[in-house]
Structure formats: C-alpha cells, structure tokens
Protein backbone atom coordinates (compact mmCIF):
# COMPACT_ATOMS: atom_id res chain seq x y z
CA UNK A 1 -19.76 7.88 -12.73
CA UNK A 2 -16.79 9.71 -11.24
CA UNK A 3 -16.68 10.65 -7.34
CA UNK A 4 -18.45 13.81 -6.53
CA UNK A 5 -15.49 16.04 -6.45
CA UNK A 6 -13.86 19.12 -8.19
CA UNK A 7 -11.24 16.88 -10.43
CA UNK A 8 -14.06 14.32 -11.73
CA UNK A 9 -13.01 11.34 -14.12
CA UNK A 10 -14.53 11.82 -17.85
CA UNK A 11 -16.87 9.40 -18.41
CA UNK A 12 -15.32 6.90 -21.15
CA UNK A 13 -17.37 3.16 -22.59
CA UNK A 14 -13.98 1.52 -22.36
CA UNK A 15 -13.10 -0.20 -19.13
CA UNK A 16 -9.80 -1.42 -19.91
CA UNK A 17 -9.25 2.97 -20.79
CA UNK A 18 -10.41 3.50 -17.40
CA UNK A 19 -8.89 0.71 -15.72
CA UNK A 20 -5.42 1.02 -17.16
CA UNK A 21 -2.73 2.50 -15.29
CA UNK A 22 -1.67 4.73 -18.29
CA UNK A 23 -5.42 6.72 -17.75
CA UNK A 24 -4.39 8.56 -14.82
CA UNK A 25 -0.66 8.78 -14.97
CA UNK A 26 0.26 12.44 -14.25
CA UNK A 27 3.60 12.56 -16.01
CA UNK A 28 5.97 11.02 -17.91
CA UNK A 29 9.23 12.39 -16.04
CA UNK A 30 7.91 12.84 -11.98
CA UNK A 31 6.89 10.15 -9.70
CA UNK A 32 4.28 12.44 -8.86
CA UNK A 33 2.00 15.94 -9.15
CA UNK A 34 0.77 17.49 -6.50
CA UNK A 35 -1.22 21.19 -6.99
CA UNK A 36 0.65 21.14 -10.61
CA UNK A 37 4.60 20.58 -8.51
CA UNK A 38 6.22 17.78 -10.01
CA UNK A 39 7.42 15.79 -7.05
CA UNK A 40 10.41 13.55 -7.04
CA UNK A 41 11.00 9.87 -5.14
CA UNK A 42 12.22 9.78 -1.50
CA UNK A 43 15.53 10.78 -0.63
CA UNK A 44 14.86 11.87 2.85
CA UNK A 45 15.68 14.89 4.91
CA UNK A 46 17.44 15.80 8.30
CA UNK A 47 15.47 15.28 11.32
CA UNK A 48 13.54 18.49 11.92
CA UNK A 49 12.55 18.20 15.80
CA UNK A 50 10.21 21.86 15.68
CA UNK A 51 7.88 19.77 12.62
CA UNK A 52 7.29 17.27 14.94
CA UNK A 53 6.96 19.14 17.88
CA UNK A 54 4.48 21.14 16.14
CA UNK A 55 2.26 18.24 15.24
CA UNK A 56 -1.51 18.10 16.23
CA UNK A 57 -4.68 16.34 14.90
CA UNK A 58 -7.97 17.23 16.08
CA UNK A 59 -9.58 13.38 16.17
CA UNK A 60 -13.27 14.97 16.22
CA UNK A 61 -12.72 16.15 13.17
CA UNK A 62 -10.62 13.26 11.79
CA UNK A 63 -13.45 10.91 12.77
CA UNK A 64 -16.18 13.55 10.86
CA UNK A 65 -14.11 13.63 7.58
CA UNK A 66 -13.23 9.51 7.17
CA UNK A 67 -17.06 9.12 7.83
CA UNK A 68 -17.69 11.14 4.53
CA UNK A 69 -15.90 8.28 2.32
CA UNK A 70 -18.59 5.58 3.31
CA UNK A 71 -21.60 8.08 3.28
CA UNK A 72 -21.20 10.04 0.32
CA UNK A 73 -18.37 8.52 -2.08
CA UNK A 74 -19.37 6.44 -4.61
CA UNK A 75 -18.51 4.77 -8.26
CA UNK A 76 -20.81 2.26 -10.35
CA UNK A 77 -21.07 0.23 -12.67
CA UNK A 78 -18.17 0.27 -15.59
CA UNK A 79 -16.01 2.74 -13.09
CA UNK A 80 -17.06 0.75 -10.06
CA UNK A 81 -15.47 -2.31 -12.16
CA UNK A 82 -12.34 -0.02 -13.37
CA UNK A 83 -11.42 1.21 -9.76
CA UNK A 84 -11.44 -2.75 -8.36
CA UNK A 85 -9.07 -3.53 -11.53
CA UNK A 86 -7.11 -0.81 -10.03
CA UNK A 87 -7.56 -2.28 -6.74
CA UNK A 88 -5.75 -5.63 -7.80
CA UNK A 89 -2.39 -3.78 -9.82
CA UNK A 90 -2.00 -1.94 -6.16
CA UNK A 91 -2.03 -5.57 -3.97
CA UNK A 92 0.26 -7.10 -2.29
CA UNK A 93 -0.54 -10.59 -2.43
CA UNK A 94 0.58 -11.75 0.98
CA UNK A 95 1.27 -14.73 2.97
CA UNK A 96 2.80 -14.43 6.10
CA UNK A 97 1.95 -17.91 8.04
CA UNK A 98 4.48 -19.93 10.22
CA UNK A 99 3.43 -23.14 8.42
CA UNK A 100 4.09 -21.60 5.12
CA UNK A 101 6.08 -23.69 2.91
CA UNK A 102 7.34 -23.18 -1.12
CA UNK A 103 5.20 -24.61 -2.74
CA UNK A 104 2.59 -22.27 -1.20
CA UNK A 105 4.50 -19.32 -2.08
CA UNK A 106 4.82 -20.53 -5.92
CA UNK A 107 0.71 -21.20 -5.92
CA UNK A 108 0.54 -17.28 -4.55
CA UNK A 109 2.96 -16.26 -7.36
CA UNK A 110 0.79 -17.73 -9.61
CA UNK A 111 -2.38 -16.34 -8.45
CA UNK A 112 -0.09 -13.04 -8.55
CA UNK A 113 0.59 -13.24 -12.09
CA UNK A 114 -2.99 -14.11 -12.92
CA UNK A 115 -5.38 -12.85 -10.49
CA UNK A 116 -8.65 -13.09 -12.52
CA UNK A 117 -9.99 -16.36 -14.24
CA UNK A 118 -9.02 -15.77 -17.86
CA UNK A 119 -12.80 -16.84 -18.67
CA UNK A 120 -13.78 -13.33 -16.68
CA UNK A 121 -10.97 -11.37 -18.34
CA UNK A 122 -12.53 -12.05 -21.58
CA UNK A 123 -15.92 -11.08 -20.35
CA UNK A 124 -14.45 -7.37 -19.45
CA UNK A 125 -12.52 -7.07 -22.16
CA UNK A 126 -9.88 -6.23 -20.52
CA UNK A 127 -6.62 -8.41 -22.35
CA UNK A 128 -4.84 -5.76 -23.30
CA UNK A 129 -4.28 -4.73 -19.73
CA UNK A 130 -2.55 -7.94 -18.20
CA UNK A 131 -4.37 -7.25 -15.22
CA UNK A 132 -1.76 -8.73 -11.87
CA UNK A 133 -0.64 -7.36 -8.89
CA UNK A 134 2.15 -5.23 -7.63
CA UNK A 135 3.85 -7.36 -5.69
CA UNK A 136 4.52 -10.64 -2.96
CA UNK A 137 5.54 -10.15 0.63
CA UNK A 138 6.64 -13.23 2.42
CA UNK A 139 9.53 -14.40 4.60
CA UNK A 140 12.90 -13.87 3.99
CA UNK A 141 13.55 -17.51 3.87
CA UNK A 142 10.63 -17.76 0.57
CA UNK A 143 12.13 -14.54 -1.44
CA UNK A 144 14.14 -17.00 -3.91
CA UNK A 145 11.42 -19.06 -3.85
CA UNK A 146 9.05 -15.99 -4.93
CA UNK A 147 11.45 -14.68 -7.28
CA UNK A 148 11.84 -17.19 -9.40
CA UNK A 149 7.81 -18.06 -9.53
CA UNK A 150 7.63 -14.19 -10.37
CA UNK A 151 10.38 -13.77 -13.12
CA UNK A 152 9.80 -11.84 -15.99
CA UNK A 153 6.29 -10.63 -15.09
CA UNK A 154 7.36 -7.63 -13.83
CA UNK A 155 5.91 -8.09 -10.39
CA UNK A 156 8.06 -7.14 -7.09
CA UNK A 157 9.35 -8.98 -4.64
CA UNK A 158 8.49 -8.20 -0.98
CA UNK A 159 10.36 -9.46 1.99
CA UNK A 160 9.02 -8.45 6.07
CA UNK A 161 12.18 -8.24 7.96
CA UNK A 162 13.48 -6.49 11.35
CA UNK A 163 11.71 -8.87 13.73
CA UNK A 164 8.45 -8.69 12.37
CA UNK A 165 5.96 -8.25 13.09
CA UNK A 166 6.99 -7.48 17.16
CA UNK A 167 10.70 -5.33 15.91
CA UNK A 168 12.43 -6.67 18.81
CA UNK A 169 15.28 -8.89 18.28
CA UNK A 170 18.76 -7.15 18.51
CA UNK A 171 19.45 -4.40 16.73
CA UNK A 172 22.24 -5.93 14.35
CA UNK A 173 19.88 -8.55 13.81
CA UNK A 174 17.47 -6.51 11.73
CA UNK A 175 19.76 -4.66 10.27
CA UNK A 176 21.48 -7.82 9.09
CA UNK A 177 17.90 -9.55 7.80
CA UNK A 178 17.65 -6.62 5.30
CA UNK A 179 20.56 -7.40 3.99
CA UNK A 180 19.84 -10.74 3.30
CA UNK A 181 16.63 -10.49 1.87
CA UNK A 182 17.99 -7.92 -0.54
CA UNK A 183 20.96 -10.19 -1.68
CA UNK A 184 18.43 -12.70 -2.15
CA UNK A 185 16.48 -10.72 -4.61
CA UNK A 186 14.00 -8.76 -2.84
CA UNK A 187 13.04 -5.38 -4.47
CA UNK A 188 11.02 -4.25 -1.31
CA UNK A 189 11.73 -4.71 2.30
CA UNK A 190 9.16 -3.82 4.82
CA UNK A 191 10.51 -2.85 8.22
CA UNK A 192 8.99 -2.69 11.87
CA UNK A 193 9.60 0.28 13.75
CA UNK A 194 10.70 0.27 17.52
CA UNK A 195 7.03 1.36 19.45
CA UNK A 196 8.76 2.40 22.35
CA UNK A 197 10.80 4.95 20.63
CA UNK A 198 7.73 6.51 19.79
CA UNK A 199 6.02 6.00 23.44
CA UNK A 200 9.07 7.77 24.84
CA UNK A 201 9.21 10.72 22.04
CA UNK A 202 12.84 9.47 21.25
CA UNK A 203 12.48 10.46 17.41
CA UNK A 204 16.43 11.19 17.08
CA UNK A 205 16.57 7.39 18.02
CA UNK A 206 13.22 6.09 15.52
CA UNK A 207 14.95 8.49 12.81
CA UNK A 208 18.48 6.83 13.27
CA UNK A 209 16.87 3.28 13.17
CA UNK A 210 14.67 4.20 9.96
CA UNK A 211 18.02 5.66 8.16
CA UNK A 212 19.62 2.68 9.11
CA UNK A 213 17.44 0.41 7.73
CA UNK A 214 16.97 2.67 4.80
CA UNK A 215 20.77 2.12 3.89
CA UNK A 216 20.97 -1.11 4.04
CA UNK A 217 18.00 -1.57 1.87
CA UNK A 218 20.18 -0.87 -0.98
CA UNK A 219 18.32 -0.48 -4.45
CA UNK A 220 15.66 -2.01 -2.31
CA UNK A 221 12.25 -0.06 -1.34
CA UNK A 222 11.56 0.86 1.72
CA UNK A 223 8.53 0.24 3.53
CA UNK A 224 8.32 1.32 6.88
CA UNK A 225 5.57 -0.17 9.39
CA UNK A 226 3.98 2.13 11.82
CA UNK A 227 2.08 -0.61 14.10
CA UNK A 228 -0.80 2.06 14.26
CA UNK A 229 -2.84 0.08 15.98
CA UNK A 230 -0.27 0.04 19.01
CA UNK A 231 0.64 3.83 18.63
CA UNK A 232 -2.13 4.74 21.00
CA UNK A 233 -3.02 8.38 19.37
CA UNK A 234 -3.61 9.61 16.28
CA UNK A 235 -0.67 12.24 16.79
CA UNK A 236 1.63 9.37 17.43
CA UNK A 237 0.72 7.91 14.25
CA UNK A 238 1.10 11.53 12.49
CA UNK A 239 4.39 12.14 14.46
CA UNK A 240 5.94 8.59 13.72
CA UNK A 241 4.82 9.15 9.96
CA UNK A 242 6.61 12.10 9.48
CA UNK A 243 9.64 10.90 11.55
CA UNK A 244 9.75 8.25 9.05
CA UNK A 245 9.18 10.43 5.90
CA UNK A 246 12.17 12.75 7.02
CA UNK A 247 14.33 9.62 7.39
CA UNK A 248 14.31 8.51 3.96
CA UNK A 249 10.89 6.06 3.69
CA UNK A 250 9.77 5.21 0.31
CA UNK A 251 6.42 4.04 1.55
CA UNK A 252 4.52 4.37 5.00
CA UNK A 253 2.57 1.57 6.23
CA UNK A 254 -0.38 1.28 8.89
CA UNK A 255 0.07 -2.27 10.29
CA UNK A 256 1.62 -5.55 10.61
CA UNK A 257 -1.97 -7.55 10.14
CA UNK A 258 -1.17 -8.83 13.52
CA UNK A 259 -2.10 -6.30 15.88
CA UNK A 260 -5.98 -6.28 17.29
CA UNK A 261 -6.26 -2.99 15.17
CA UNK A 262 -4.57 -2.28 11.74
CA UNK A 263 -5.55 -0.29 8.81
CA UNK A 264 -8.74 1.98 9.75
CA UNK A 265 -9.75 4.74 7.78
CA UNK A 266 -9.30 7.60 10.68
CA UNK A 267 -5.36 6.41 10.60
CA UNK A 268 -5.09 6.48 6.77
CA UNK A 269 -6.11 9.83 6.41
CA UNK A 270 -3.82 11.06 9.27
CA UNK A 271 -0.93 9.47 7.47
CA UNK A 272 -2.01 10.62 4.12
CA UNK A 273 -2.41 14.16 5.24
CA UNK A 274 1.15 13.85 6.57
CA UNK A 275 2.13 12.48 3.01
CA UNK A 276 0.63 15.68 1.96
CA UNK A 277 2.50 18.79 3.89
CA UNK A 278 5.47 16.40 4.00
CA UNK A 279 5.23 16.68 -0.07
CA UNK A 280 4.50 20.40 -0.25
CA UNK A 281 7.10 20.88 2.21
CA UNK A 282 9.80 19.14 0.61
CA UNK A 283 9.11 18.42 -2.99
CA UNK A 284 9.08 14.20 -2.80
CA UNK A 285 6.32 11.93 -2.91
CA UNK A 286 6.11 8.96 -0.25
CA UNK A 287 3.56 5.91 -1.34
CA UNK A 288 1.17 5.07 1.21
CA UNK A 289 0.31 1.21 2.31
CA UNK A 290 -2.95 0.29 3.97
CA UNK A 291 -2.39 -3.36 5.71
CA UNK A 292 -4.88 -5.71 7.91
CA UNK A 293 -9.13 -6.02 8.10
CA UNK A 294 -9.26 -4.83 4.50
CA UNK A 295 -11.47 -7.91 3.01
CA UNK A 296 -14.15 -6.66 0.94
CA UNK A 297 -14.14 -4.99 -2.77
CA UNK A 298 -16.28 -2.07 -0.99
CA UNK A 299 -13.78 -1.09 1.03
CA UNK A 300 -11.11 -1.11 -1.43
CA UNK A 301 -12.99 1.23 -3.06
CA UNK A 302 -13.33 3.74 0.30
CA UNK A 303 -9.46 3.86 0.57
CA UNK A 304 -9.20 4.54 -3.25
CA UNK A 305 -11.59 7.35 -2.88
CA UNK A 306 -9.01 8.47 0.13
CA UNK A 307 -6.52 8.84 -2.06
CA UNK A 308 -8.03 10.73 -5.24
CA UNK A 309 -9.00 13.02 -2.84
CA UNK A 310 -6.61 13.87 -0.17
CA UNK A 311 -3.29 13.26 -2.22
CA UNK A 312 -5.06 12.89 -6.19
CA UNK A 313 -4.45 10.44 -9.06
CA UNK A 314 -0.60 10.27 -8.74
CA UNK A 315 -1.10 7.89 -5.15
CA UNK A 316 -3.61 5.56 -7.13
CA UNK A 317 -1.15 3.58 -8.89
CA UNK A 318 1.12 0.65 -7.71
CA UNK A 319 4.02 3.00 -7.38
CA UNK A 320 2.44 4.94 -4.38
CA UNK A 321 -0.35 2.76 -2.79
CA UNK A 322 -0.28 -0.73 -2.02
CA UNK A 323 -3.41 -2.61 -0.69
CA UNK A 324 -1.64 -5.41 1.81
CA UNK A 325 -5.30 -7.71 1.69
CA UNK A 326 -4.98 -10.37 0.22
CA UNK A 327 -8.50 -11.94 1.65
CA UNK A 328 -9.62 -9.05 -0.78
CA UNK A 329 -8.97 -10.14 -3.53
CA UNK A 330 -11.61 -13.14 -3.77
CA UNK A 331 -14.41 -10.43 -3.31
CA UNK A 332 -13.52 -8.30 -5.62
CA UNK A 333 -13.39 -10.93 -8.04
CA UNK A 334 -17.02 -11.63 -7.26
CA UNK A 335 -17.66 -8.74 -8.25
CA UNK A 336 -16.16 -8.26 -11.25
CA UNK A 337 -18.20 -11.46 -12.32
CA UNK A 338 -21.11 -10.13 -11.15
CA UNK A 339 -20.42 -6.97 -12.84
CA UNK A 340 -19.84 -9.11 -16.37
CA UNK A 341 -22.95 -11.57 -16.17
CA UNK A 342 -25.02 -9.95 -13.98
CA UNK A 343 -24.75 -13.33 -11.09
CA UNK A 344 -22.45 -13.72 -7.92
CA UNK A 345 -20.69 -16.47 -7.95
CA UNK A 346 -19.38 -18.35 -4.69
CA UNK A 347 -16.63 -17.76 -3.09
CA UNK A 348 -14.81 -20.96 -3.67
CA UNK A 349 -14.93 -20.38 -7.15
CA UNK A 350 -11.68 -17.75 -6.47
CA UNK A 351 -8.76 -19.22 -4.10
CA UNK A 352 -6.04 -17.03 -2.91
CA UNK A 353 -3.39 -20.11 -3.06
C-alpha cells in the first residue's frame, strides 16, 4: 500500500525491489528532481537580506498540516517493512556520551555495518540489499577510531565539532576542530550555529560563520545544526534555515539531542518547506536531518511520509535525509521480526552497542 497521495508507489511482491535504494532514485546524473528540474548539490549563494526579511509561517496552519502525517498517512505490511529498511540506510548511528571510549565506537561500527541479525535478513529476503546505515557521528577524538571499524563498507564518517552541542568556545576554536576532524578522516562534519546571532537578527554574522565553517570543511559535508528547540519561533527556525542554505549547507539539521526540545514534526516541515522554495529558487538540493526524541519505527515512518510529500522521492535516500536516532533502530528491528514471523520479540534481543 502506497501513501494516499497523487505520486503513489506501484505495488510490487518484492521487498528488497521496494526497499532498495535504486527503486526510487530519480536520476542517474542530478542529486535531485524536483517538479521534473534536475537540481544540483550545494554550492551556496550570496546572502540575500529581502528573502529573509520576507519570511513568515503561519504556526496555525503549520500545526494543522504536521497533524495530517499521524492521522491519515499510512503504509503496511510488505511497504510498511520496505520504508523501515529505508529508515535504517538513512541513520546515523550515533553516540555522543562523555564516557564514551573506542572500543564502544568499534561495537557501534559494527552494529553500523550490520544492523539486522543476519537470521532476520534471511527471513525478508533481503541479501541482495546489504541493508547498513549511512553513517557514524561521534567525537572528534573517536573519528580514526570509527574509520578504521568502518573501512571499505562504504559507510561515512561523522564528526560533531564547533563546541557542540552549546557553539560557544572561541571562534578559532571551532573553526580549527573542523579541521581536525577532517584531516582525521571525517567525510561529514556537523556544526552548531551561534543562537544569539539568530536572537539578535545578525544573519550577515550567522552567514559569515556558516561560510566559514563551510570552507574549512574541505571535501567534507556539511551539516549545519539549527538548535530548533532553542530558536524560540518557527520563523526563526525558517529564517536560520535559509540563512544557512544561502551560505553553502549541504544538510540542515533540527537539533543537538541535547536540548529539552529537538526534532518535532511542526519544525521539520518548516525546514523542509524552506528546502523547497530554497530549491525552486536556486536550482540545488539541501538534505534534511531530523535529530533527538525520534525512538520508535512509527515515527520513522511519519517523517518519511514528510518527505515523499513535501520535497518527493529524491529526499528519501541517505544522500538527502538522515535519521540522527539511534534508540530507533532497536524498534524497528522489532518490527521487521514481527513483520517476518508474525511475533515481537524483546527488546534485548537488538543492542545498539
């Protein structure tokens, strides 16, 4: 069963066709489609102060429309089971902990490269796909550690840097913290933004921090972190998204998982709806990253649906929407067993690390 839209899925009796990232890949040469517009990666813009002056969101209405994804949005059985294999290629598997050591970082890269129990990839039938997530984040002091445990499977590399998850230690400082996390092999480096600058409607100053960050990211990703749970409004959030867009982000990200809100589904769809004009604007694709109180398979589902149907099938791969849950993960391994035998299993059966 396909969600009740105008672009529905064709029904197909193979879940690893469904499931595998090939099935809804909208081109071989763009990052991205969007109304038929090929759309190319990132490469920024200069600021344009008028766009974000010109910025409003009507919450009402906001509220109204993320309430439709949990009341009338839904996919079952074989599709249920293909959009949670989806779920797991777009995780980052995540630990973040000050008593983190390597050894816990190589069990995570192994849970990484092998997320399901080979016993219940065999009951799918699902081999072929070499089902694992899209990537690690962790400290810059584990990203050797992580690359190494992670070599050769094709899985990236994250590294939180710039003070996180608070963004305030000297400026030089974060800069300086990219730069080491990239020459230790990170292929992603997600950054904190300054709060205040948004607070005090300095976007000349946010956009000069973001481009600065962005160039000394290198090769390196760049995934900038909104703190939208500290923003306040929801035109901060829109305002600081496209800010951040304009200044050369590869991927926008709701939270730190630290703050006493993160990812909610009134905030995604603000900053996917920026994603959108900021693509029909320009002509480049920005990846969007959900991050904090995402736990259960059910809700990885509801911000799937989010993105079929405000930005399409281009943003439900790896390449433009990360999950950062990795509590998730257990539960939707549940129920993927459940949807093989037809019985839940516990949930000690399926450690994180």
């Amino acid at each position: 069963m396909a969600l009740r839209d105008n672009t529905p899925l064709e029904r197909t009796s193979s879940l690893a066709r469904v499931a595998s990232p090939g099935a809804i890949s909208p081109s071989d040469t763009a990052i991205a489609q969007y109304a038929g517009r090929d759309l190319q990666p990132n490469r920024g813009i200069p600021l344009n102060l008028d766009w974000i002056d010109a910025v409003r969101v009507n919450t009402s209405a906001v509220e109204r429309r993320a309430q439709t994804l949990v009341t009338r949005r839904t996919v079952k059985k074989d599709w249920q089971a293909a959009w949670l294999l989806r779920a797991i290629t777009c995780m980052d598997l995540t630990t973040l902990s000050g008593d983190d050591t390597d050894e816990r970082v190589r069990r995570l890269c192994a849970k990484a490269r092998q997320p399901l129990q080979q016993e219940l990839v065999q009951k799918l039938g699902v081999e072929s796909l070499n089902v694992k997530v899209a990537a690690v984040c962790v400290y810059y002091k584990f990203v050797e550690t992580a690359r190494r445990a992670v070599e050769g499977s094709g899985i990236h590399v994250a590294a939180v840097s710039t003070g996180f998850p608070a963004g305030l230690s000297p400026f030089e400082e974060r800069v300086n913290e990219i730069r080491r996390s990239v020459e230790a092999g990170a292929d992603e480096i997600d950054v904190v933004i300054t709060r205040a600058h948004v607070f005090g409607g300095r976007w000349q100053a946010l956009y000069d921090e973001i481009a600065t960050f962005k160039n000394a990211c290198g090769p390196a990703h760049l995934k900038v972190i909104l703190g939208t749970g500290d923003l306040l409004t929801l035109r901060n959030v829109a305002r600081a998204s496209f800010v951040a867009m304009m200044a050369g982000a590869d991927f926008i990200k709701t939270s730190t998982g630290k703050e006493a809100v993160n990812a909610t589904l009134p905030v995604s769809l603000v900053m996917t709806r920026a994603i959108r004009e900021y693509a029909q604007e320009t002509g480049m694709a920005v990846g969007f990253k959900p991050a904090g109180g995402i736990r259960t398979a059910k809700q990885s589902l509801e911000w799937l649906a989010l993105m079929k149907e405000e930005l399409g099938t281009s943003w439900m791969k790896a390449e433009l929407f990360r999950f950062g849950a990795s509590g998730m993960l257990a539960d939707i391994e549940r129920q993927l067993e459940h949807h093989a035998t037809g019985r839940y299993s516990a949930d000690y059966r399926h450690p994180i690390a």
